[in-house]
C-alpha atoms as a PDB file:
ATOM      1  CA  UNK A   1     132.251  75.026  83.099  1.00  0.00           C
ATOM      2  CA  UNK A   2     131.514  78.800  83.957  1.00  0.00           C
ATOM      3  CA  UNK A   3     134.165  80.905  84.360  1.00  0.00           C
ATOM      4  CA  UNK A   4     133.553  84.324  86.273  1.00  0.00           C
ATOM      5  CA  UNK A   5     134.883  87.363  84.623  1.00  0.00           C
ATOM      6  CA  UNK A   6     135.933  90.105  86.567  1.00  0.00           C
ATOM      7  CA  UNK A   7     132.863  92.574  87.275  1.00  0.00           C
ATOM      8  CA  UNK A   8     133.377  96.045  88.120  1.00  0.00           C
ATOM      9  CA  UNK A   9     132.337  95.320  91.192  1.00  0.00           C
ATOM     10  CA  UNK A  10     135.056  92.919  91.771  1.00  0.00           C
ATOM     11  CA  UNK A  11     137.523  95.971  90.738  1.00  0.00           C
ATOM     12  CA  UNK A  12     135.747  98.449  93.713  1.00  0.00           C
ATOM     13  CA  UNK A  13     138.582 100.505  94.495  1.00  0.00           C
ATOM     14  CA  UNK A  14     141.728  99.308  92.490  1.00  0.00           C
ATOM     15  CA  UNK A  15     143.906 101.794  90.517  1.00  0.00           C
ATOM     16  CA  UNK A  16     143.759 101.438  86.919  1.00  0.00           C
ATOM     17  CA  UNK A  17     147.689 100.130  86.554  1.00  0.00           C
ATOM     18  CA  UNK A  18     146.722  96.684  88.598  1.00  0.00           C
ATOM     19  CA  UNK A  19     144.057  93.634  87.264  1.00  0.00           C
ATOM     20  CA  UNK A  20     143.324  92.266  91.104  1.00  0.00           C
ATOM     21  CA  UNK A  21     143.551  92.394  94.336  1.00  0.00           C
ATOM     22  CA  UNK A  22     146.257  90.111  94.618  1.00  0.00           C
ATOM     23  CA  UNK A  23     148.593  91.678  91.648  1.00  0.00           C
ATOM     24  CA  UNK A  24     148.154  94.928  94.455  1.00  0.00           C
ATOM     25  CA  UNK A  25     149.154  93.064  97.380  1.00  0.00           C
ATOM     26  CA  UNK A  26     152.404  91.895  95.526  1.00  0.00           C
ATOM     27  CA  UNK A  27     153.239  95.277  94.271  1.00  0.00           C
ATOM     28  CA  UNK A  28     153.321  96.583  97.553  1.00  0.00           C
ATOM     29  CA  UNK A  29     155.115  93.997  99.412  1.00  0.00           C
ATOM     30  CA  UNK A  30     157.697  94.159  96.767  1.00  0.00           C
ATOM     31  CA  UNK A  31     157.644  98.406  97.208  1.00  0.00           C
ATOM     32  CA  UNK A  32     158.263  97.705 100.474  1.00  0.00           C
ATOM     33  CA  UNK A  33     160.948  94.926 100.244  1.00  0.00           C
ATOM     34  CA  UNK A  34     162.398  97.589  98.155  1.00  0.00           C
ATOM     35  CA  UNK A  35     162.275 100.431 100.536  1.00  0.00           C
ATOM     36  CA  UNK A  36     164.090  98.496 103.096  1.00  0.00           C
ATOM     37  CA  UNK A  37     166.760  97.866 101.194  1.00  0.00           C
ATOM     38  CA  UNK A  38     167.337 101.344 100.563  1.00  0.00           C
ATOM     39  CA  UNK A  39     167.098 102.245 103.642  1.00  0.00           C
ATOM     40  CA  UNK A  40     169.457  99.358 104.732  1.00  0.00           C
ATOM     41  CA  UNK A  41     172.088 100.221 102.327  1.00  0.00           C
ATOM     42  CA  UNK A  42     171.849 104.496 102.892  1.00  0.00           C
ATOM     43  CA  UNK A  43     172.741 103.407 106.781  1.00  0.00           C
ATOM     44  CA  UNK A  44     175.599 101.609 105.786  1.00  0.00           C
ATOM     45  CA  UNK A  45     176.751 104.291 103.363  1.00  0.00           C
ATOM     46  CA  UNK A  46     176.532 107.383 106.261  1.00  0.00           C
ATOM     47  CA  UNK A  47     177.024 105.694 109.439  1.00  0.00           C
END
C-alpha cells in the first residue's frame, strides 16, 4: 500500500494557514455563507 504524501508541488499556490485544496474551498464557501448573513441581517436592521 503506497500512500502519496503531499509534494510541494501538490501545495502550488496555497496560503500557508490551509493543508489542501479542498480545506480552501470550504473556508471560502463558509466566508461567504457568512457574508450573506451579514449582509442579510444589516438589511433587516436599517431598512
Amino acid at each position: 500500500m503506497i500512500i502519496k504524501e503531499n509534494s510541494s508541488q501538490d501545495r502550488d499556490g496555497l496560503p500557508p494557514f490551509v493543508n489542501s485544496w479542498k480545506q480552501l474551498y470550504i473556508l471560502l464557501i463558509g466566508m461567504l455563507a457568512l457574508q450573506i448573513v451579514l449582509f442579510y441581517l444589516f438589511m433587516t436592521r436599517f431598512q
